[in-house]
C-alpha atoms as a PDB file:
ATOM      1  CA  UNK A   1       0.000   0.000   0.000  1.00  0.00           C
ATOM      2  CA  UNK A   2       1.712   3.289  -0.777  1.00  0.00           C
ATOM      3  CA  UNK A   3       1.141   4.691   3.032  1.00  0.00           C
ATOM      4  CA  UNK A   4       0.564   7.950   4.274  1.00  0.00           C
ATOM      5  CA  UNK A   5       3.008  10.942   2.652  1.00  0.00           C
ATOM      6  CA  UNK A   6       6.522  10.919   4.557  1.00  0.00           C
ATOM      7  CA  UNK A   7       7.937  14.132   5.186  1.00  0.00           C
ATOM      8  CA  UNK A   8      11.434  15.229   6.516  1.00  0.00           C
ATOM      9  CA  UNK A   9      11.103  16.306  10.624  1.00  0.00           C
ATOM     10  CA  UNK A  10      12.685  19.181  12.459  1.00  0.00           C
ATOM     11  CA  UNK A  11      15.624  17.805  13.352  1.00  0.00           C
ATOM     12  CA  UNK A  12      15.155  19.288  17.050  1.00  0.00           C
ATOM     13  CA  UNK A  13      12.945  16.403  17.723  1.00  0.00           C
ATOM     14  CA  UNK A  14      14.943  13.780  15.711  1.00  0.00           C
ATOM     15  CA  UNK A  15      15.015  11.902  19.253  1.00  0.00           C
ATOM     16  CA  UNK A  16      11.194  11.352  19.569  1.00  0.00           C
ATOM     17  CA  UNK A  17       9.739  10.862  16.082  1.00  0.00           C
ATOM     18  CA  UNK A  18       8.840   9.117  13.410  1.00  0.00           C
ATOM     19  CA  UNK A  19      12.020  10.033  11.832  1.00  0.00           C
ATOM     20  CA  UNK A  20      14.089   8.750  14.906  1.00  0.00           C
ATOM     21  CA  UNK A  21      12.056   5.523  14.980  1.00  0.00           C
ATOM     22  CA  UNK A  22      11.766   4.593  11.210  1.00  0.00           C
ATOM     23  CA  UNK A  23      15.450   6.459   9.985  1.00  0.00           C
ATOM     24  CA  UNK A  24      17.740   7.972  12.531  1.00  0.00           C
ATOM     25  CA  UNK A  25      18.328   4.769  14.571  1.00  0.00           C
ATOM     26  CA  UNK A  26      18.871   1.937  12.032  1.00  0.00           C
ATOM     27  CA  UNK A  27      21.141   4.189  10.371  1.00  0.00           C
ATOM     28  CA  UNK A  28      23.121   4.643  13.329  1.00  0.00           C
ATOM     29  CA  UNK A  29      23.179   1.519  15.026  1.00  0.00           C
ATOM     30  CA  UNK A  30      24.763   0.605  10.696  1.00  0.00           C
ATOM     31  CA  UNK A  31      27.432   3.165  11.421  1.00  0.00           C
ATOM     32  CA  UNK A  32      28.151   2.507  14.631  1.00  0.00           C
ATOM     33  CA  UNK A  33      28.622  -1.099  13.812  1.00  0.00           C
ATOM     34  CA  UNK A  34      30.869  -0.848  10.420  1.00  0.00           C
ATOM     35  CA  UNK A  35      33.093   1.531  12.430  1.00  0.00           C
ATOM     36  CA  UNK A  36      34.156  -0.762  15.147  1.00  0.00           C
ATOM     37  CA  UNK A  37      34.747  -3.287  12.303  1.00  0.00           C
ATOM     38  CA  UNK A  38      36.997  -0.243  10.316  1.00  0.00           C
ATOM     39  CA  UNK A  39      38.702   1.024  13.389  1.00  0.00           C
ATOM     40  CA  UNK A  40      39.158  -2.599  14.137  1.00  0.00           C
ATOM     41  CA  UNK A  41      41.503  -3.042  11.261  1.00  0.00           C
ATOM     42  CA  UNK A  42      39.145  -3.963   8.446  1.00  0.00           C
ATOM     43  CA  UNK A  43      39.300  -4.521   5.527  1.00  0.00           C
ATOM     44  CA  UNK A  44      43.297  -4.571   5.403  1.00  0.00           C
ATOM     45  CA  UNK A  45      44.231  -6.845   7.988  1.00  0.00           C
ATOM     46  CA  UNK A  46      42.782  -9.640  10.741  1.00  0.00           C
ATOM     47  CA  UNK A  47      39.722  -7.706  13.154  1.00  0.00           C
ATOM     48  CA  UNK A  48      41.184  -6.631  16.735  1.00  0.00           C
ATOM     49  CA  UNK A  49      38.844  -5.861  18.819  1.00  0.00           C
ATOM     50  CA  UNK A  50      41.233  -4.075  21.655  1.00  0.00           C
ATOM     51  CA  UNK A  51      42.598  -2.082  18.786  1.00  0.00           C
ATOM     52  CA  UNK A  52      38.954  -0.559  17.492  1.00  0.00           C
ATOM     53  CA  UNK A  53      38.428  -0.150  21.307  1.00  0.00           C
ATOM     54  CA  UNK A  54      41.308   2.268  21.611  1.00  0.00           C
ATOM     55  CA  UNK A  55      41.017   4.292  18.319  1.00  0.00           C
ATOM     56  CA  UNK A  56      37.223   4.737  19.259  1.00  0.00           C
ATOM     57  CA  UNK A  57      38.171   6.158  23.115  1.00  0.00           C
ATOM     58  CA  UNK A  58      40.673   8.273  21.576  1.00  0.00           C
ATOM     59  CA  UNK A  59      37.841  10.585  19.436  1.00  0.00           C
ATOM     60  CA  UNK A  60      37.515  13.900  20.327  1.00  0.00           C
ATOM     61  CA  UNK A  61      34.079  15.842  21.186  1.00  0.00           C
ATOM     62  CA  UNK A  62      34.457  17.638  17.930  1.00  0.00           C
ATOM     63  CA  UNK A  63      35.088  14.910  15.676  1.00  0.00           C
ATOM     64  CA  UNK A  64      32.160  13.028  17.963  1.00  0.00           C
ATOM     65  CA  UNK A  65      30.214  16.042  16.719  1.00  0.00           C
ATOM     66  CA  UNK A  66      30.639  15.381  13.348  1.00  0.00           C
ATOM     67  CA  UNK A  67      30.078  11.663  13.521  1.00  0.00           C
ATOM     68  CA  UNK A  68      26.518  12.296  14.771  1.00  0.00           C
ATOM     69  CA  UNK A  69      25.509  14.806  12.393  1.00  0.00           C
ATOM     70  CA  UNK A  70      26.903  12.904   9.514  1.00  0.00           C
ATOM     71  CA  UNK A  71      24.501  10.219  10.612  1.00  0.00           C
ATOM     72  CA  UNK A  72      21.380  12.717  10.547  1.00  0.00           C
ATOM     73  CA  UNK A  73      22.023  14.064   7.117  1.00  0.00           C
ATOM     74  CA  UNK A  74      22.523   9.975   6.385  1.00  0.00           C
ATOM     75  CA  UNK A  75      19.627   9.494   7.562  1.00  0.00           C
ATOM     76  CA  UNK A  76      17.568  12.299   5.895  1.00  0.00           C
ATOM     77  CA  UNK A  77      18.648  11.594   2.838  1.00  0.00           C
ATOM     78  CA  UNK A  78      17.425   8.072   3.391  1.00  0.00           C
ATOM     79  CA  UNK A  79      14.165   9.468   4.789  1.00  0.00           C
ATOM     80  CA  UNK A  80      12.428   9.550   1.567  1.00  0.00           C
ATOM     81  CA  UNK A  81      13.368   6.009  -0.050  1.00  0.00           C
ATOM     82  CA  UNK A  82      11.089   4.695   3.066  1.00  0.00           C
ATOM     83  CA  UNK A  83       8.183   4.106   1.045  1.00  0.00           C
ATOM     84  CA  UNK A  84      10.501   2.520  -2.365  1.00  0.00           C
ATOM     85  CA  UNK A  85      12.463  -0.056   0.400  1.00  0.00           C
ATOM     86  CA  UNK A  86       9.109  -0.985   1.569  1.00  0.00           C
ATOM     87  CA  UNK A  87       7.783  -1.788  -1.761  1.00  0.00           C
ATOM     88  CA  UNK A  88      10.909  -3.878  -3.071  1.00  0.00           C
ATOM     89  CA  UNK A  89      10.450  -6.134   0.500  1.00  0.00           C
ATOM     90  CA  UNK A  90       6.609  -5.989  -0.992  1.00  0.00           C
ATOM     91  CA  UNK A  91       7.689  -7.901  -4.499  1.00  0.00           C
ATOM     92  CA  UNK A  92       7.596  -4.901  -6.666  1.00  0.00           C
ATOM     93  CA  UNK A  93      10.806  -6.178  -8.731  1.00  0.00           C
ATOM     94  CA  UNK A  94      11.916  -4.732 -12.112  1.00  0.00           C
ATOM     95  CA  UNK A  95      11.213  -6.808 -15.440  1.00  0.00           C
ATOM     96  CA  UNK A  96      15.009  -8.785 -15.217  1.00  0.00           C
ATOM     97  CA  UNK A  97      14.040 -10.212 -12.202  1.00  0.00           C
ATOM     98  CA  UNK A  98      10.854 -11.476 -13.371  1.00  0.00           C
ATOM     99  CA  UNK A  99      12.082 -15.242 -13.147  1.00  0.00           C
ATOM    100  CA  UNK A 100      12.567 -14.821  -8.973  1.00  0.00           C
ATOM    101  CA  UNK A 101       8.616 -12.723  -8.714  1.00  0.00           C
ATOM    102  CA  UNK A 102       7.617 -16.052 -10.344  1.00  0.00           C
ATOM    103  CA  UNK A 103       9.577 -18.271  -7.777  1.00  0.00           C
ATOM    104  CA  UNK A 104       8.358 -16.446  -5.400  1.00  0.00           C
ATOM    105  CA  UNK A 105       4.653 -15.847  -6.237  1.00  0.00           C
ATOM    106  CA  UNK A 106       4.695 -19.875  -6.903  1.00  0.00           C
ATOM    107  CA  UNK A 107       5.683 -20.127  -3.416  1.00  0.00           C
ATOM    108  CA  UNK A 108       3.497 -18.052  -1.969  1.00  0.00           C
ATOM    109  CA  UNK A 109       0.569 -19.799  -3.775  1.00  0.00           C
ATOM    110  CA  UNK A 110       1.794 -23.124  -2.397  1.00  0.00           C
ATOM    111  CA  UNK A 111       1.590 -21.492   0.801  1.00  0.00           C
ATOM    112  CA  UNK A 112      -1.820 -20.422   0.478  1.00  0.00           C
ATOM    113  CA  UNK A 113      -3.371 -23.369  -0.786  1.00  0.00           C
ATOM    114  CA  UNK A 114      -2.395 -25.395   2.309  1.00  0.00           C
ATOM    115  CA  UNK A 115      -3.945 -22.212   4.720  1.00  0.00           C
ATOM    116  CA  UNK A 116      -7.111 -22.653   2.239  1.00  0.00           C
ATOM    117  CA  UNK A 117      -7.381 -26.180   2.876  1.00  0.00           C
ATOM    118  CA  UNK A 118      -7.415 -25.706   6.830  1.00  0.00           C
ATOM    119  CA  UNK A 119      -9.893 -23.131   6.350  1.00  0.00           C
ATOM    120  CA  UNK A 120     -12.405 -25.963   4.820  1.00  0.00           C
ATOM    121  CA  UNK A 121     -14.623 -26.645   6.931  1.00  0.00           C
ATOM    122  CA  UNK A 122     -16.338 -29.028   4.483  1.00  0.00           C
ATOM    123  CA  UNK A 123     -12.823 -31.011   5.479  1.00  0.00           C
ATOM    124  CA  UNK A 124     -13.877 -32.171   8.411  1.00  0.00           C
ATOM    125  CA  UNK A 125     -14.812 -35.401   9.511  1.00  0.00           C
ATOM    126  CA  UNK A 126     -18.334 -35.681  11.388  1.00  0.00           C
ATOM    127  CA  UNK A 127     -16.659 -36.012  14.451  1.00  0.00           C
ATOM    128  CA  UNK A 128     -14.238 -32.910  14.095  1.00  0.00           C
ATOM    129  CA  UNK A 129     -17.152 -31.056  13.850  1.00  0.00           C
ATOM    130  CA  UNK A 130     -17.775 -31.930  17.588  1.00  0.00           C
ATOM    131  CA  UNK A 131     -14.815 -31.363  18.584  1.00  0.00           C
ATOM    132  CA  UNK A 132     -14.376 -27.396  19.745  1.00  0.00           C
ATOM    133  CA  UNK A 133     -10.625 -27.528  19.053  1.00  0.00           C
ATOM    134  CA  UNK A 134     -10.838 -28.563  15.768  1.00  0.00           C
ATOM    135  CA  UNK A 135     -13.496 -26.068  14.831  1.00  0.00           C
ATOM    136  CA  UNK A 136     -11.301 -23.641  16.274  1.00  0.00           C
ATOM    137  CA  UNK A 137      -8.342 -24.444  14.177  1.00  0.00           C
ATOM    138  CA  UNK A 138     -10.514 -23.716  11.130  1.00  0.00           C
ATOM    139  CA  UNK A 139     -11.602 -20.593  12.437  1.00  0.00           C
ATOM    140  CA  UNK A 140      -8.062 -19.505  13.250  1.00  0.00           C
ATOM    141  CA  UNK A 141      -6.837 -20.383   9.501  1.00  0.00           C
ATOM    142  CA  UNK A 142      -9.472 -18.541   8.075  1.00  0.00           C
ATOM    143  CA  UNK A 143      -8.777 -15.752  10.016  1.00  0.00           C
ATOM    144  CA  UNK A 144      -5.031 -15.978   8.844  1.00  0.00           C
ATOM    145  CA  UNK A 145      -5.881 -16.906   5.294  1.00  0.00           C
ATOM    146  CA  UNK A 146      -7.736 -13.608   5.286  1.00  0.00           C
ATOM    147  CA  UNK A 147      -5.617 -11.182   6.823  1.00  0.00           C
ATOM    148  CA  UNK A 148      -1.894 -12.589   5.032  1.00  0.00           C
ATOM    149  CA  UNK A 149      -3.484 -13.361   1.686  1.00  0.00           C
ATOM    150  CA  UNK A 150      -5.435 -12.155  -1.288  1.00  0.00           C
ATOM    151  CA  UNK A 151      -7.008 -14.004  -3.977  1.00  0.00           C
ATOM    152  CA  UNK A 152      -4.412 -16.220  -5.768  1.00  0.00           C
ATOM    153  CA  UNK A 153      -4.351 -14.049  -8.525  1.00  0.00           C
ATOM    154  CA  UNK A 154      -3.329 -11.113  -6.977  1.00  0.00           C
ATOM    155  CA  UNK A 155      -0.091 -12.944  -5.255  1.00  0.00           C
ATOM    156  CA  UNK A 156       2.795 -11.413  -4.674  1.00  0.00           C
ATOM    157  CA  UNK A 157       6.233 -12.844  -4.602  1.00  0.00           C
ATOM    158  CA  UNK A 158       6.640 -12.130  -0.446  1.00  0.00           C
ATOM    159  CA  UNK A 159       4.533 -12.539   2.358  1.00  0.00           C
ATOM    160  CA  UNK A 160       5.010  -8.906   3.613  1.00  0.00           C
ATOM    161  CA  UNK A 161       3.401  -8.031   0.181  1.00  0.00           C
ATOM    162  CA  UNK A 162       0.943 -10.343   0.630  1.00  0.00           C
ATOM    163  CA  UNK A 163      -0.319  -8.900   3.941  1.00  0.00           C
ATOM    164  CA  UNK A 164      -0.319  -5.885   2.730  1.00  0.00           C
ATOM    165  CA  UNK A 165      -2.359  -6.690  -0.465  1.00  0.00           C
ATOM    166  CA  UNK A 166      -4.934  -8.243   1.703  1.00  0.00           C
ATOM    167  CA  UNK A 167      -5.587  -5.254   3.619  1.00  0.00           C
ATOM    168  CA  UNK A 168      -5.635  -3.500  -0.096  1.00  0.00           C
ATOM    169  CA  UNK A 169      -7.895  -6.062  -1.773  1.00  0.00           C
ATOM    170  CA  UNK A 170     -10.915  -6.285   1.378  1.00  0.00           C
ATOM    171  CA  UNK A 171     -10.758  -3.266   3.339  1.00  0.00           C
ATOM    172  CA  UNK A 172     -13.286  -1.120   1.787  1.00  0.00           C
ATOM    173  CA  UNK A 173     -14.510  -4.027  -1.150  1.00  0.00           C
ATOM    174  CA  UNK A 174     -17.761  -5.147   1.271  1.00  0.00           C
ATOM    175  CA  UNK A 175     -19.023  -1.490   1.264  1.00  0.00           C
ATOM    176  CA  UNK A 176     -18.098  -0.682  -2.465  1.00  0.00           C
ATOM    177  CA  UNK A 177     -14.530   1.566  -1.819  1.00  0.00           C
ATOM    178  CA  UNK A 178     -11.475   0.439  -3.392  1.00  0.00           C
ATOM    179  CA  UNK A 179      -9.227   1.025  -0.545  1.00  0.00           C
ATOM    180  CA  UNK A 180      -5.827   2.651  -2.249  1.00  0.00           C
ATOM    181  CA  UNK A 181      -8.102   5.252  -3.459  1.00  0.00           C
ATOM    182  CA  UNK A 182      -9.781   6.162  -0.214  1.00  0.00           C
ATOM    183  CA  UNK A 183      -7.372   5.560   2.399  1.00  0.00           C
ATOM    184  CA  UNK A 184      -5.717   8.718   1.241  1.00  0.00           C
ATOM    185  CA  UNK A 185      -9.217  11.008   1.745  1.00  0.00           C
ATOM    186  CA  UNK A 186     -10.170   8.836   4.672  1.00  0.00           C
ATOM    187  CA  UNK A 187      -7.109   8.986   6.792  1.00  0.00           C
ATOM    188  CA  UNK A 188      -7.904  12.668   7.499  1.00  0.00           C
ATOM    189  CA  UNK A 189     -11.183  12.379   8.891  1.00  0.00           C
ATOM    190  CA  UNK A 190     -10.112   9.628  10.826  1.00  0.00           C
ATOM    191  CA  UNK A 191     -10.777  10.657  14.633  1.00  0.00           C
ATOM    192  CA  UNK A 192      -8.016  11.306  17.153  1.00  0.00           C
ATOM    193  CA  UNK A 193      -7.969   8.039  18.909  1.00  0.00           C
ATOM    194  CA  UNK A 194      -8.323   5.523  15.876  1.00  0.00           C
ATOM    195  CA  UNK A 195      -5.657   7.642  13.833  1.00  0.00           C
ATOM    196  CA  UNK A 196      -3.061   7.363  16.379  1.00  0.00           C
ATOM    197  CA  UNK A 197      -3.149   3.675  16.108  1.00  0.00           C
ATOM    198  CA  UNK A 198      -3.000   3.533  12.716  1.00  0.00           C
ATOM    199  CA  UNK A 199       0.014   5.851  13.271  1.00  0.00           C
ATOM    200  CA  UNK A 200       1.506   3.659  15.532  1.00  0.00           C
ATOM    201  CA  UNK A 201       1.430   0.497  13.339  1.00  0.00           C
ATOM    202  CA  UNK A 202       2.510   2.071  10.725  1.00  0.00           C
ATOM    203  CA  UNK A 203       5.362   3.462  12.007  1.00  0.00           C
ATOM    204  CA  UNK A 204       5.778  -0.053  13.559  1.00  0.00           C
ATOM    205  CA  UNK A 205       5.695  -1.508   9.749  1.00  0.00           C
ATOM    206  CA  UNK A 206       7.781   1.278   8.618  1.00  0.00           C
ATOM    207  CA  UNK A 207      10.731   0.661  11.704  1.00  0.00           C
ATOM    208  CA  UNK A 208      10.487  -3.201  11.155  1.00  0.00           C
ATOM    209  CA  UNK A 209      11.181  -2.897   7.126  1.00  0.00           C
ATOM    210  CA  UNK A 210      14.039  -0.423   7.399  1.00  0.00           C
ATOM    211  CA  UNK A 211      15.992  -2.466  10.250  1.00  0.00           C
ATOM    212  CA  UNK A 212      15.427  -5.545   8.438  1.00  0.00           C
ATOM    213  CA  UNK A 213      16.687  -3.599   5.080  1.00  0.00           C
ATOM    214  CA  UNK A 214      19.789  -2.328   7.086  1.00  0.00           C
ATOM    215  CA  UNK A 215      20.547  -5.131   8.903  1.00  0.00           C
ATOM    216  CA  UNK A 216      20.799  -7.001   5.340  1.00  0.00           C
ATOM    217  CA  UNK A 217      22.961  -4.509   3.587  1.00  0.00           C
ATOM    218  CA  UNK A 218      24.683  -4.090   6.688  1.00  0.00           C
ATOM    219  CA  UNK A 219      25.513  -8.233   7.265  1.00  0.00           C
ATOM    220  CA  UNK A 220      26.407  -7.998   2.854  1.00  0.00           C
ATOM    221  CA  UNK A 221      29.376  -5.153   3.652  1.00  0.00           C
ATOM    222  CA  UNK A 222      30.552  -6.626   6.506  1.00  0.00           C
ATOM    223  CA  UNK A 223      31.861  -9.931   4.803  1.00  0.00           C
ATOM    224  CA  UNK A 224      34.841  -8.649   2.321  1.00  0.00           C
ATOM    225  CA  UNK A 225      35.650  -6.568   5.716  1.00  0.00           C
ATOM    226  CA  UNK A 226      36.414  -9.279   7.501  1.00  0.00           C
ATOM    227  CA  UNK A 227      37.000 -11.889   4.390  1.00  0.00           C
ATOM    228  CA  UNK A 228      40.711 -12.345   5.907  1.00  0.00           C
ATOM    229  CA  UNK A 229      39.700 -12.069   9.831  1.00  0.00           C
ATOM    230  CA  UNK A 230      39.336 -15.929  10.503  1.00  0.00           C
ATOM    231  CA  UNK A 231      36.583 -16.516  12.523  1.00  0.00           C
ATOM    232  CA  UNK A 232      36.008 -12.890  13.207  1.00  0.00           C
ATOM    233  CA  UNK A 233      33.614 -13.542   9.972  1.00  0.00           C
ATOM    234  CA  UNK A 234      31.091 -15.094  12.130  1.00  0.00           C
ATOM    235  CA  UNK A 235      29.971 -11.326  13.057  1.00  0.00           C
ATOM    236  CA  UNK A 236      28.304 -11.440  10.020  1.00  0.00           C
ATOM    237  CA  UNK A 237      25.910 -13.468  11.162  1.00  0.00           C
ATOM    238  CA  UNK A 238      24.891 -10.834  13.830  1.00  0.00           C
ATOM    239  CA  UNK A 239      22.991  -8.171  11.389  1.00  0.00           C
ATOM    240  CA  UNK A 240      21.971 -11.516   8.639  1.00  0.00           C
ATOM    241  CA  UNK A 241      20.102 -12.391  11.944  1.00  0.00           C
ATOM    242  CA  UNK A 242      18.745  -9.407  12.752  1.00  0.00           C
ATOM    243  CA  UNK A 243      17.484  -8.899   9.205  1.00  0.00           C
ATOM    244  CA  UNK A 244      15.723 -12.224   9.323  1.00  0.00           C
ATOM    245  CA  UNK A 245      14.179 -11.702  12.500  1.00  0.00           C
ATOM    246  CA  UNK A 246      12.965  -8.038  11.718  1.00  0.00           C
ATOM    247  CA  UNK A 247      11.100  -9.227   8.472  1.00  0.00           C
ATOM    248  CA  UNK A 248       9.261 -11.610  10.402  1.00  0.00           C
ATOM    249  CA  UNK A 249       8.480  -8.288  12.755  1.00  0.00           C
ATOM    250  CA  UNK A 250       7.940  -6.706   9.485  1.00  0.00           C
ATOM    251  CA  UNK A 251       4.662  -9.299   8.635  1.00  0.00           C
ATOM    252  CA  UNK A 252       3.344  -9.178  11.920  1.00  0.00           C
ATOM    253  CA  UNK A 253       3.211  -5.667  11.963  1.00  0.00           C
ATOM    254  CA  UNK A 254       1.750  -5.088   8.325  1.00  0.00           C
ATOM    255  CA  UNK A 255      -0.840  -7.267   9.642  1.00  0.00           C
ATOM    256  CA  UNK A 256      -1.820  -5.513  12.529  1.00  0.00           C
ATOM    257  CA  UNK A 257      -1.729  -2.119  10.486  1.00  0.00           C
ATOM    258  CA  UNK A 258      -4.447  -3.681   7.780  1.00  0.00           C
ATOM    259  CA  UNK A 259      -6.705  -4.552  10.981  1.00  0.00           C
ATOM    260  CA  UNK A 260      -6.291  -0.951  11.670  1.00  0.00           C
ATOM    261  CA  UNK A 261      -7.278   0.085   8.129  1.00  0.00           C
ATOM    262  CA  UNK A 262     -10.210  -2.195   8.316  1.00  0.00           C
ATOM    263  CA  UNK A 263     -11.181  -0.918  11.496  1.00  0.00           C
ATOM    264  CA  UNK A 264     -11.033   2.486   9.705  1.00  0.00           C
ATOM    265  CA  UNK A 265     -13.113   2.203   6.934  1.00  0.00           C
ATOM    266  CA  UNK A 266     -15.429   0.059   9.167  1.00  0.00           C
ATOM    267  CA  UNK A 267     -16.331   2.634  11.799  1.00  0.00           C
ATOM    268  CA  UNK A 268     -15.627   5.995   9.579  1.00  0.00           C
ATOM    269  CA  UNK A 269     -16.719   5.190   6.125  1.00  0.00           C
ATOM    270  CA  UNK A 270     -19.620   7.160   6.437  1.00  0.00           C
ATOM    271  CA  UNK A 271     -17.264  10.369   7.457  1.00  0.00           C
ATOM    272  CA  UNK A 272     -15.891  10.549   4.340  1.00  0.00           C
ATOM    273  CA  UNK A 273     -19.526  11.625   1.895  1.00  0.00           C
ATOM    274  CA  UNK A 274     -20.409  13.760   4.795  1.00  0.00           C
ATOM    275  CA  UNK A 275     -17.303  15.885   4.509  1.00  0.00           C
ATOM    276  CA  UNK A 276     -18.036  15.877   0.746  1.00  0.00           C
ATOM    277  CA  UNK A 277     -21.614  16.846   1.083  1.00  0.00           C
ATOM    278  CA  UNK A 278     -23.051  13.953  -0.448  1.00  0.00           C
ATOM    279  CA  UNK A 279     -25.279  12.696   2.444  1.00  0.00           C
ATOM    280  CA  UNK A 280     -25.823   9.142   3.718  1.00  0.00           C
ATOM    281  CA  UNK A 281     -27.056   6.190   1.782  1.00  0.00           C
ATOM    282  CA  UNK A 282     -30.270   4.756   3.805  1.00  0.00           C
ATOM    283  CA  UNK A 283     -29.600   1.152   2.588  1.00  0.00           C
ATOM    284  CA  UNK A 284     -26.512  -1.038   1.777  1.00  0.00           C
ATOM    285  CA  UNK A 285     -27.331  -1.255  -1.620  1.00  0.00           C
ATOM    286  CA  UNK A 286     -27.710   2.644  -2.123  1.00  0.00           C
ATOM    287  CA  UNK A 287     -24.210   2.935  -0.293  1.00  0.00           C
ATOM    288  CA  UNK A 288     -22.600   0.662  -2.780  1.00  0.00           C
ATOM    289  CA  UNK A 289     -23.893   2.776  -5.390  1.00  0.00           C
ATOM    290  CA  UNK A 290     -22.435   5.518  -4.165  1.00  0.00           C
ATOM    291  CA  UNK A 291     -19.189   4.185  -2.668  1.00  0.00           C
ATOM    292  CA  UNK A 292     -18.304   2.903  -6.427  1.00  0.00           C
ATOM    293  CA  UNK A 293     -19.227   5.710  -7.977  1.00  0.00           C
ATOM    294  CA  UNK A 294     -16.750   7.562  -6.058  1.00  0.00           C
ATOM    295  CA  UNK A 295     -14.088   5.579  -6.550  1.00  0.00           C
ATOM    296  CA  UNK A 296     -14.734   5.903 -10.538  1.00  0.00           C
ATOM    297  CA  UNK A 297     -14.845   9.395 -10.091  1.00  0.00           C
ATOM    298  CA  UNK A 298     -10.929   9.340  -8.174  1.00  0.00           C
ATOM    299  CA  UNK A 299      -9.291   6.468 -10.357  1.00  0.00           C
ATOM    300  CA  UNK A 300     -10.537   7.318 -13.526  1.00  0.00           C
ATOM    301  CA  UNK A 301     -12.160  10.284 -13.339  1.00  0.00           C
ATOM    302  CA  UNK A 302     -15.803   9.365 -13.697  1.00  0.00           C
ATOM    303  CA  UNK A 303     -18.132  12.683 -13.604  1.00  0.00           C
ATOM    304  CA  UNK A 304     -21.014  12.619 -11.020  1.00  0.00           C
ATOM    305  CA  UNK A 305     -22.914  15.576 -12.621  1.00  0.00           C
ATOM    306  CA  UNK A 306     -26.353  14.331 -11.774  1.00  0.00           C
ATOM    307  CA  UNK A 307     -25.231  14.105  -7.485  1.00  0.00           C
ATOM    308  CA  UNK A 308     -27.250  16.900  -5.569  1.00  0.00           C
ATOM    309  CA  UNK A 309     -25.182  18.187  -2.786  1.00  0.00           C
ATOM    310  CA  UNK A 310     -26.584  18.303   0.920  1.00  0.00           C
ATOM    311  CA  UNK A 311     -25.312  21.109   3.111  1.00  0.00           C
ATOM    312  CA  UNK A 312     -25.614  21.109   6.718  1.00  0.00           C
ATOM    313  CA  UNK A 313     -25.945  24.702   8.528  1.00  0.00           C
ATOM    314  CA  UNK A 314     -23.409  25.134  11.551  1.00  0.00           C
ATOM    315  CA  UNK A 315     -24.622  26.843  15.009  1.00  0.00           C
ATOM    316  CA  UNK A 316     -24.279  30.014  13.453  1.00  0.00           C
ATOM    317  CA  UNK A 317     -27.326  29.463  10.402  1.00  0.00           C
ATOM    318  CA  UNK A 318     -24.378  29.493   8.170  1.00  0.00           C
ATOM    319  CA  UNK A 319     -24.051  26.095   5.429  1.00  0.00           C
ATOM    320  CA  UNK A 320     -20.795  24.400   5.958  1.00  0.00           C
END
């Protein structure tokens, strides 16, 4: 999903902020790790530990200075490729890699046909059915099937895309909105409370992606820096492993954001035509109707000449 627009902080309050969360502190924790490695004695010679020890004790508060700030601009210039790293952990893959999307989608399926199958409750024997456990394991793949999967043709070659494609496909599709081009409009009516959770798992998604990113590139340098180290090339395996675990994270949380965008579009659908003066639907079927017609109308441009607009007065007599 493309997310909410990203913009670059105030660098005052780097330390509590999206920016610090998502950017500022996988790009330091990077630095700070590749510089023991280089003031260790990589890449030339064998890793000493004692030896980064003492170069790092012997900076200065200036050139301390300059190490930290280097990291912020670092990490606003990496601010704005949040939303392009997200989508490349999604599947999105350029044409010459067309032959892994396919590996991957064909796993994915494989995956999902095995969820479907524990979903069927038609699968059950007549004494299953009895069983509350049982009936309970169905319920619980269904659920998962759900929320990590959308229709098999819609697969994508990852599971993070997957979940997130889910969300895309069913938020809105029961009441008639396509959800990529509402979310955008609907996010800002959102009230206070249920917005700050969506924040929050986003940002969640967002953190999870970019460590998991980092940790990756990070684990990918550090091997010709310590190719001639001996087993000091083991260390690699520290950010590989935090990679791995934080794209695991990285599912988890895009799956608790679409519950959040579900939970949006369930409880403030209705928000959205009032602030556009287009009054409520008095059945489900009129609200389809209208709920489509909007989302010709912002994909592809649809006209809705013959809509009559309702305006409500405020306390003051005046229409709003």
């Amino acid at each position: 999903m493309s997310g909410l627009a990203e913009g670059v902080p105030d660098l005052d309050s780097a330390t509590g902020s999206r920016f610090s969360l998502v950017s500022y502190l996988p790009t330091y924790a990077a630095v700070a790790f590749l510089a023991v490695l280089v003031a260790g004695g990589a890449p030339g010679g064998r890793f000493d530990p004692a030896r980064a020890h003492d170069r790092l004790a012997a900076l200065g508060g200036a050139e301390l200075a300059a190490v930290v700030l280097g990291i912020v601009l670092l990490a606003v210039v990496l601010h704005p490729l949040q939303l392009p790293l997200v989508q490349l952990l999604e599947g999105y893959w350029p044409g010459p890699l067309r032959w892994l999307t396919a590996a991957g989608v064909s796993r994915q399926r494989t995956r999902r046909s095995a969820l479907e199958s524990q979903a069927d409750a038609s699968r059950l024997s007549a004494r299953q059915r009895d069983d509350p456990a049982a009936r309970r394991a169905v319920l619980e793949a269904a659920w998962r099937l759900r929320r990590r999967f959308p229709p098999a043709d819609l697969l994508l070659p990852t599971a993070l895309g997957n979940a997130l494609r889910a969300m895309e496909y069913d938020a809105g599709s029961a009441y008639g909105a396509d959800t990529v081009a509402w979310w955008p409009r609907l996010y800002v009516v959102l009230g206070e409370q249920l917005r700050a959770v969506v924040d929050d798992r986003r940002d969640q998604l967002d953190a999870t992606c970019r460590l998991g990113a980092t940790g990756a590139a990070v684990a990918v340098v550090t091997v010709p820096l310590l190719w001639r180290s001996g087993w000091w090339l083991a260390v690699a395996l520290v950010p590989l492993a935090v990679a791995v675990v934080s794209y695991r994270a990285a599912v988890t949380a895009a799956v608790a954001y679409g519950e959040a965008v579900r939970t949006a579009f369930d409880l403030h659908r209705f928000d959205l035509p009032t602030h556009l003066h287009l009054g409520l639907p008095g059945t489900p079927a009129e609200e389809l109707t209208t709920n489509r017609r909007l989302t010709r109308f912002w994909l592809q441009g649809v006209p809705m000449s013959d809509v009559a607009f309702e305006h409500q007065p405020d306390a003051g007599g005046h229409d709003h």
